[in-house]
Protein backbone atom coordinates (compact mmCIF):
# COMPACT_ATOMS: atom_id res chain seq x y z
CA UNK A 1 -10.75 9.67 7.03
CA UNK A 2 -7.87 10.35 4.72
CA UNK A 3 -7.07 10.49 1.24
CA UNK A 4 -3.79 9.05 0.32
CA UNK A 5 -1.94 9.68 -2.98
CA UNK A 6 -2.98 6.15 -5.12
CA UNK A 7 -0.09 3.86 -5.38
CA UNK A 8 1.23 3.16 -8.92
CA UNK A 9 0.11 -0.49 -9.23
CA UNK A 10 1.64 -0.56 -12.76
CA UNK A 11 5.20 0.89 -11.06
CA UNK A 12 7.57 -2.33 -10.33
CA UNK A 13 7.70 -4.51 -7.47
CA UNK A 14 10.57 -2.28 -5.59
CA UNK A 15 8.65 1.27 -6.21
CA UNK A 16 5.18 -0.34 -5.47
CA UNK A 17 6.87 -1.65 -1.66
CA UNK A 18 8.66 1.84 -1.06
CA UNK A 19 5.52 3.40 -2.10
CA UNK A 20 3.15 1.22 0.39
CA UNK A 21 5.67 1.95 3.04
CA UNK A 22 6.29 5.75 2.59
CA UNK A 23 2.04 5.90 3.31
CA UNK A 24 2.07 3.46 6.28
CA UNK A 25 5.41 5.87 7.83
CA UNK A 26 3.59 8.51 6.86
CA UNK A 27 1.62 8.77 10.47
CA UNK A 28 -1.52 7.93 8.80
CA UNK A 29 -1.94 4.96 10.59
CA UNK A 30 -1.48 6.34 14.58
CA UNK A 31 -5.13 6.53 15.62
CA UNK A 32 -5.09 2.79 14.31
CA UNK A 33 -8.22 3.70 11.77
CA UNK A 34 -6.49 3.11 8.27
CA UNK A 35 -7.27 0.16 6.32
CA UNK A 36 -4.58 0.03 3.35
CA UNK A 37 -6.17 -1.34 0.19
CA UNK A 38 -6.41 -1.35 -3.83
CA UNK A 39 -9.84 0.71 -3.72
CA UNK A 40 -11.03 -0.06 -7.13
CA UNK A 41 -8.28 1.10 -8.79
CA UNK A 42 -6.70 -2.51 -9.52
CA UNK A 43 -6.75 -2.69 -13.65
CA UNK A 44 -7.08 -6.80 -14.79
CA UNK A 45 -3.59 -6.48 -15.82
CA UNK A 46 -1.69 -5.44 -12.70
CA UNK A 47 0.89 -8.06 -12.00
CA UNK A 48 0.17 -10.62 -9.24
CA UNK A 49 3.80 -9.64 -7.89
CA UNK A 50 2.49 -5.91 -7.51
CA UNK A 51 -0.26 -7.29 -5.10
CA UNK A 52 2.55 -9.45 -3.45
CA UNK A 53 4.94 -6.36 -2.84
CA UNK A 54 1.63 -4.32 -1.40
CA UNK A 55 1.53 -6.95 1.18
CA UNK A 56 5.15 -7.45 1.99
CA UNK A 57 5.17 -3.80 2.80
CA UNK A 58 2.26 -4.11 5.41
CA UNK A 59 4.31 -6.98 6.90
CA UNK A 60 7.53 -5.02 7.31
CA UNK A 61 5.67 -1.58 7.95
CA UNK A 62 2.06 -1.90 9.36
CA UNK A 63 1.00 -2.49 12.73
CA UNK A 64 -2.39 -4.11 13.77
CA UNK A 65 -3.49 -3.70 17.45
């Protein structure tokens, strides 16, 4: 399993997607084991949109299968 740099949930919506989708490029994802998700680190306060652009990035970036 590996560690990937946390994203900056507090960044805005544009650096949060390029973030998501500089990890999922990043060939972490080729033997198909990688489950992208907040791990704990999602403070009360991130913005909703944040969550949204994390998502948007898997669309556009991830692969399931």
């Amino acid at each position: 399993m590996a560690i990937v740099t946390p994203i900056d949930f507090d960044a805005h919506n544009p650096e949060v997607q390029e973030e998501t989708g500089r990890i999922l490029q990043s060939g972490i994802t080729e033997d198909g084991r990688f489950v992208l998700r907040e791990g704990g680190n999602l403070a009360p306060a991130t913005p909703e949109e944040n969550v949204a652009a994390i998502y948007a990035a898997c669309k556009e970036f991830g692969r399931y299968g």
